[in-house]
N, C-alpha and C. Protein backbone atom coordinates (compact mmCIF):
# COMPACT_ATOMS: atom_id res chain seq x y z
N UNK A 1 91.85 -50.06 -61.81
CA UNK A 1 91.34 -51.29 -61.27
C UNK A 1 91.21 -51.17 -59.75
N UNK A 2 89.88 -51.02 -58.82
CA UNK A 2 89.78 -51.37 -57.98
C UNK A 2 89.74 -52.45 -57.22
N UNK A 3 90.81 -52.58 -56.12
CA UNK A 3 90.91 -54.01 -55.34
C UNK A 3 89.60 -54.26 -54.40
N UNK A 4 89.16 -55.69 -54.41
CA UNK A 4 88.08 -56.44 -53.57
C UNK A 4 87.78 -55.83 -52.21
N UNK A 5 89.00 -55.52 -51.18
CA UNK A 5 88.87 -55.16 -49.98
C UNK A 5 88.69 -53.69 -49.66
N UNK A 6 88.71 -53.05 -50.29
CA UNK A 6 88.61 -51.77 -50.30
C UNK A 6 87.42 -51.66 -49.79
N UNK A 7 86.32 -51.54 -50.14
CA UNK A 7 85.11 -51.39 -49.66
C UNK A 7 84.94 -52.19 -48.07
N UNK A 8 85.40 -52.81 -47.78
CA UNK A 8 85.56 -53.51 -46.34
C UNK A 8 86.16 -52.99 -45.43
N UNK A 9 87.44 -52.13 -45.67
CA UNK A 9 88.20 -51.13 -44.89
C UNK A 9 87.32 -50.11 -44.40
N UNK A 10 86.59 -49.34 -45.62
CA UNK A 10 85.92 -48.30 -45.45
C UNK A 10 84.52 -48.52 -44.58
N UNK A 11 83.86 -49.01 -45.08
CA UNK A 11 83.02 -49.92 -43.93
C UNK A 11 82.85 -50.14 -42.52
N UNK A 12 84.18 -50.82 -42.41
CA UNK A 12 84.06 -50.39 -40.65
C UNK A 12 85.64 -50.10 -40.37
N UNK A 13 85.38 -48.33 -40.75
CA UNK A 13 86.33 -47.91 -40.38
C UNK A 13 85.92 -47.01 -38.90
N UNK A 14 84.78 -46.76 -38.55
CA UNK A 14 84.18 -46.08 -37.92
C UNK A 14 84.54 -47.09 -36.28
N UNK A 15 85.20 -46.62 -35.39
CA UNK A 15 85.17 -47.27 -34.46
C UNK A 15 84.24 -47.80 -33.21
N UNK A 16 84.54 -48.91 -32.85
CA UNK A 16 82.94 -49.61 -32.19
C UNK A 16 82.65 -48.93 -31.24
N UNK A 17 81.26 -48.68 -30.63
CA UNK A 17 81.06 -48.40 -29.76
C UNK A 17 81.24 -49.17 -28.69
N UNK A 18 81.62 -48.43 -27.57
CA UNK A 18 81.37 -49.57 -26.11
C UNK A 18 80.81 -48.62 -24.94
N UNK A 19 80.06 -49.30 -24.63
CA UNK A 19 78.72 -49.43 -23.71
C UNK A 19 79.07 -50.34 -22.27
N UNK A 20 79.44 -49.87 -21.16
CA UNK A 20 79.41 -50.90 -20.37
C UNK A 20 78.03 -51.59 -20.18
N UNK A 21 78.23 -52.87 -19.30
CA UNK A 21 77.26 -53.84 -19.52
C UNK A 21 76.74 -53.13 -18.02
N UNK A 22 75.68 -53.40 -18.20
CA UNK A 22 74.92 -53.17 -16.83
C UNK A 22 74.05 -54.54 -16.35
N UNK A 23 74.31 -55.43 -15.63
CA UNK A 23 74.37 -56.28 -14.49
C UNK A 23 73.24 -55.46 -13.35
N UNK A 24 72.66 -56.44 -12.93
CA UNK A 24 71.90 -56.23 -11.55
C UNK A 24 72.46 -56.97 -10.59
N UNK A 25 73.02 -56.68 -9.70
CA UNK A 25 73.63 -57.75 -8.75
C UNK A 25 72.56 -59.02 -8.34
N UNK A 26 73.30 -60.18 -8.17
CA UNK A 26 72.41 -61.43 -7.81
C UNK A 26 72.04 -61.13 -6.56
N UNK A 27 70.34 -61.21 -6.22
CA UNK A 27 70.30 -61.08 -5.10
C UNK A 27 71.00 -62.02 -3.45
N UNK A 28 71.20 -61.26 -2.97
CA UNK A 28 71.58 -61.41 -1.84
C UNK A 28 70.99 -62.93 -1.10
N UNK A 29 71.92 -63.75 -0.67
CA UNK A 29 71.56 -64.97 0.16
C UNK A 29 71.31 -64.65 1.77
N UNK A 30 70.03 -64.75 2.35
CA UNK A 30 69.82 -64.87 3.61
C UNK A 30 70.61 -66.12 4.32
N UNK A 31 71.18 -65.62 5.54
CA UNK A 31 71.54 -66.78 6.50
C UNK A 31 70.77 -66.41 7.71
N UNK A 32 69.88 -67.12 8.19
CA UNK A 32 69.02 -67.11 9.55
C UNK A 32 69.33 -68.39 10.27
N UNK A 33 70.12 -67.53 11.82
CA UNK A 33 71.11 -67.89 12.70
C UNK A 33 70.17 -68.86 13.62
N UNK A 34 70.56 -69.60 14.18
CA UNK A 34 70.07 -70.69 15.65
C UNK A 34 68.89 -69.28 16.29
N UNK A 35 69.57 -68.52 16.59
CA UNK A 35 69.54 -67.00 17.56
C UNK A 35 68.35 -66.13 17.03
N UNK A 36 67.95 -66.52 15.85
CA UNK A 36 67.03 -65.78 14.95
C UNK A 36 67.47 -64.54 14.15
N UNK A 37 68.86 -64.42 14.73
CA UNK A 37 68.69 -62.68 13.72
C UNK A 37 69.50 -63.23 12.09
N UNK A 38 69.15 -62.77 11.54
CA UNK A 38 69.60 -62.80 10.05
C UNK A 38 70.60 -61.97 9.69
N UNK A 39 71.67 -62.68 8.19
CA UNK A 39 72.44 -62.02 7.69
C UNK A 39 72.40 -61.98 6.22
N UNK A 40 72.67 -61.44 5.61
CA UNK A 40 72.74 -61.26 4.02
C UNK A 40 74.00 -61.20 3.29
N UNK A 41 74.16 -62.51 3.07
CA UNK A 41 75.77 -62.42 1.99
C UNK A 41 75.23 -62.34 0.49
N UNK A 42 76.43 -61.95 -0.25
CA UNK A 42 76.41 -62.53 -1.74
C UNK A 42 77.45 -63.22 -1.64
N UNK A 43 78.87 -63.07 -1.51
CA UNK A 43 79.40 -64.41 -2.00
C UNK A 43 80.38 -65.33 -1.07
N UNK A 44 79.93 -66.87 -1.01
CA UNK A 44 80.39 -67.26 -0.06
C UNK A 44 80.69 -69.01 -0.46
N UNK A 45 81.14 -69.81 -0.14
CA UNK A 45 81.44 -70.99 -0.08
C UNK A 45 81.09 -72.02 1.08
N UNK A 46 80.27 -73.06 0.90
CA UNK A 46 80.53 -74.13 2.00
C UNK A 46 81.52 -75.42 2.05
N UNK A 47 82.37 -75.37 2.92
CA UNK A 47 83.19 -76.48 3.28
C UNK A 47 83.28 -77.08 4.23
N UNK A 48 83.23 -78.16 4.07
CA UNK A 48 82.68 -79.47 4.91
C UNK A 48 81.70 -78.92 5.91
N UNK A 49 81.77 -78.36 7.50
CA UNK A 49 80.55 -77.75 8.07
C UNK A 49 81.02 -76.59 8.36
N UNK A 50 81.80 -75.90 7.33
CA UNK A 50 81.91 -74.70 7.57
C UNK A 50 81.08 -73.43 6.40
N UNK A 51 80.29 -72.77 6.48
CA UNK A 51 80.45 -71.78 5.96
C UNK A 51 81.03 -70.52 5.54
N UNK A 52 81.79 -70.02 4.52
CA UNK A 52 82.84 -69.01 3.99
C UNK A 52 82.19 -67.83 3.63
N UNK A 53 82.06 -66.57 4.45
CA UNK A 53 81.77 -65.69 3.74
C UNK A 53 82.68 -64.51 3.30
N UNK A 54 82.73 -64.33 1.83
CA UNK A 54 83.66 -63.84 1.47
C UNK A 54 83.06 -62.10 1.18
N UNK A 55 82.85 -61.33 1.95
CA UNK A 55 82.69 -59.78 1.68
C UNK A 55 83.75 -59.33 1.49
N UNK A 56 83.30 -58.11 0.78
CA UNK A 56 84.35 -56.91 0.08
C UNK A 56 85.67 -56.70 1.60
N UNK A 57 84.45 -56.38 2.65
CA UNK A 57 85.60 -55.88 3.87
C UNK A 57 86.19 -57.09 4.77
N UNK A 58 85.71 -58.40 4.76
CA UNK A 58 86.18 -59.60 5.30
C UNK A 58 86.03 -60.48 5.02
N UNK A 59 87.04 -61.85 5.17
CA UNK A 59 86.23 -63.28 5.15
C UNK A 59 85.76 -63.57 6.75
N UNK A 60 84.77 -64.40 6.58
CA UNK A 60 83.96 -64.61 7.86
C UNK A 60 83.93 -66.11 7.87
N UNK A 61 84.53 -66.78 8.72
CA UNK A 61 84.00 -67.94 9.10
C UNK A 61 82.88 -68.58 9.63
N UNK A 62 82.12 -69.14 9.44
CA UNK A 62 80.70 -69.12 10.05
C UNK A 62 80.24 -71.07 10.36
N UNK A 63 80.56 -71.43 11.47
CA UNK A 63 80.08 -72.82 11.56
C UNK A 63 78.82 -73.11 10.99
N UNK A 64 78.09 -74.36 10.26
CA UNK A 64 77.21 -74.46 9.91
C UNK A 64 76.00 -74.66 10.99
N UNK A 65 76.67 -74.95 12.26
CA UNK A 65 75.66 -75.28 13.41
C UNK A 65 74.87 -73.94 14.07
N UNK A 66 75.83 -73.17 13.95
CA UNK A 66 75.11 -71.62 14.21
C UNK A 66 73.87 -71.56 13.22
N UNK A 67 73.76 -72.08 12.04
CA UNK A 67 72.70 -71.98 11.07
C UNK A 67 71.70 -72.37 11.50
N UNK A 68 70.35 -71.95 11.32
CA UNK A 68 69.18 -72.84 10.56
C UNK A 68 69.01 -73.02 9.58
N UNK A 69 69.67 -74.50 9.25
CA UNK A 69 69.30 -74.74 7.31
C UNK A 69 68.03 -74.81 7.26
N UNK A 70 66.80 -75.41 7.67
CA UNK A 70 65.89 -75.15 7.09
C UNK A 70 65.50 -73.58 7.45
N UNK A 71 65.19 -72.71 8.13
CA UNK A 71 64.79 -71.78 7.97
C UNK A 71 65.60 -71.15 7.02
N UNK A 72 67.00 -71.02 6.63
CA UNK A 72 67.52 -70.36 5.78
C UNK A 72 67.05 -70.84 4.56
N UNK A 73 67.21 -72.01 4.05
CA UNK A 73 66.03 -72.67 3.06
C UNK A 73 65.03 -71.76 2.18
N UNK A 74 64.60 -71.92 3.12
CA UNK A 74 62.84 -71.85 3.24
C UNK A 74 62.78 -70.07 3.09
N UNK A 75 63.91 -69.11 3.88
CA UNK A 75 63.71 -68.03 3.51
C UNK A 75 64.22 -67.47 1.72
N UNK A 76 65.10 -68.40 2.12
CA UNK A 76 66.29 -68.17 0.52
C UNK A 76 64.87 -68.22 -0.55
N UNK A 77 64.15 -69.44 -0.75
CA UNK A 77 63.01 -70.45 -1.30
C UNK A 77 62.11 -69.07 -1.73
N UNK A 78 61.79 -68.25 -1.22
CA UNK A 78 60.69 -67.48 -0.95
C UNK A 78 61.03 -66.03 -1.88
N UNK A 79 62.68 -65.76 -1.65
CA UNK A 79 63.48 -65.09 -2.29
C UNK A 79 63.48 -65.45 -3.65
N UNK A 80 63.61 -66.47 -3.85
CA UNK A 80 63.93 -67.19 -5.38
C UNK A 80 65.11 -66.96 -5.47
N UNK A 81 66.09 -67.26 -4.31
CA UNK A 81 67.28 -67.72 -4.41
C UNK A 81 67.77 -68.96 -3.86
N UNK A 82 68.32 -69.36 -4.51
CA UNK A 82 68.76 -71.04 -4.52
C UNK A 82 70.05 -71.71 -3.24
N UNK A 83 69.79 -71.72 -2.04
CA UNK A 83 70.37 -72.14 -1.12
C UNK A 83 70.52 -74.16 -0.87
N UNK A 84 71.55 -74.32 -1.48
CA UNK A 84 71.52 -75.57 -1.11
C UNK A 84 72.66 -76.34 -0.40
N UNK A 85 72.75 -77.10 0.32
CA UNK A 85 73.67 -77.27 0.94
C UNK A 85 74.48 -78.61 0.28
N UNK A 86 75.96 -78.67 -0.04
CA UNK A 86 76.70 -79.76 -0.45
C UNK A 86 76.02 -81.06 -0.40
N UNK A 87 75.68 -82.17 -1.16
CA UNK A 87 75.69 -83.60 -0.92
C UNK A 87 73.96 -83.42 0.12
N UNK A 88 73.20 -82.41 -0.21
CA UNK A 88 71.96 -82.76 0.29
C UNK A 88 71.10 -83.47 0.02
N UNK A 89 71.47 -83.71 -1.50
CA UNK A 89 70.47 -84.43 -2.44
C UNK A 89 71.35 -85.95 -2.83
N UNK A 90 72.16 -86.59 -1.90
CA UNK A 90 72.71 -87.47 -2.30
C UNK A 90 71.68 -88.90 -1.46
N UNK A 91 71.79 -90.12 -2.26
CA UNK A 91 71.54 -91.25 -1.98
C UNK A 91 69.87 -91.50 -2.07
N UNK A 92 69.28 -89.67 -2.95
CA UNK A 92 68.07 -90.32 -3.14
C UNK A 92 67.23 -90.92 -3.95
């Protein structure tokens, strides 16, 4: 008498393959300064008028007034990356 599960053992007895995943990094966020020269983060945080940039080799503090939000905008925009600033879209 053969038992039910038997055939299920054997089946996948063969162990899974694994494949790392391959990811394209998100492109890069432009910041274009009061000053005109530009910077390129990936990952960073805004709090209250501060900007956080968090790179591999530092965090960077970055006042938001040093910015041009709209030119950074507008460059991000062009990128087809999504720059928006906290509570921009509030009260409309």
């Amino acid at each position: 008498m053969r038992e039910q599960g038997d055939q299920d053992v054997h089946a996948h007895s063969a162990p899974p393959r694994h494949q790392p995943e391959r990811t394209d990094p998100a492109p890069a966020t432009v910041l274009v300064f009061r000053d005109q020269h530009k910077q390129e983060i990936q990952n960073y945080a805004i709090v209250g008028q501060t900007l956080w940039n968090f790179s591999p080799q530092h965090t960077e503090k970055i006042p938001l007034s040093q910015i041009d939000l709209p030119a950074t905008t507008k460059a991000n925009d062009e990128r087809g990356v999504d720059f928006r600033l906290p509570g921009a879209n509030e009260g409309q």
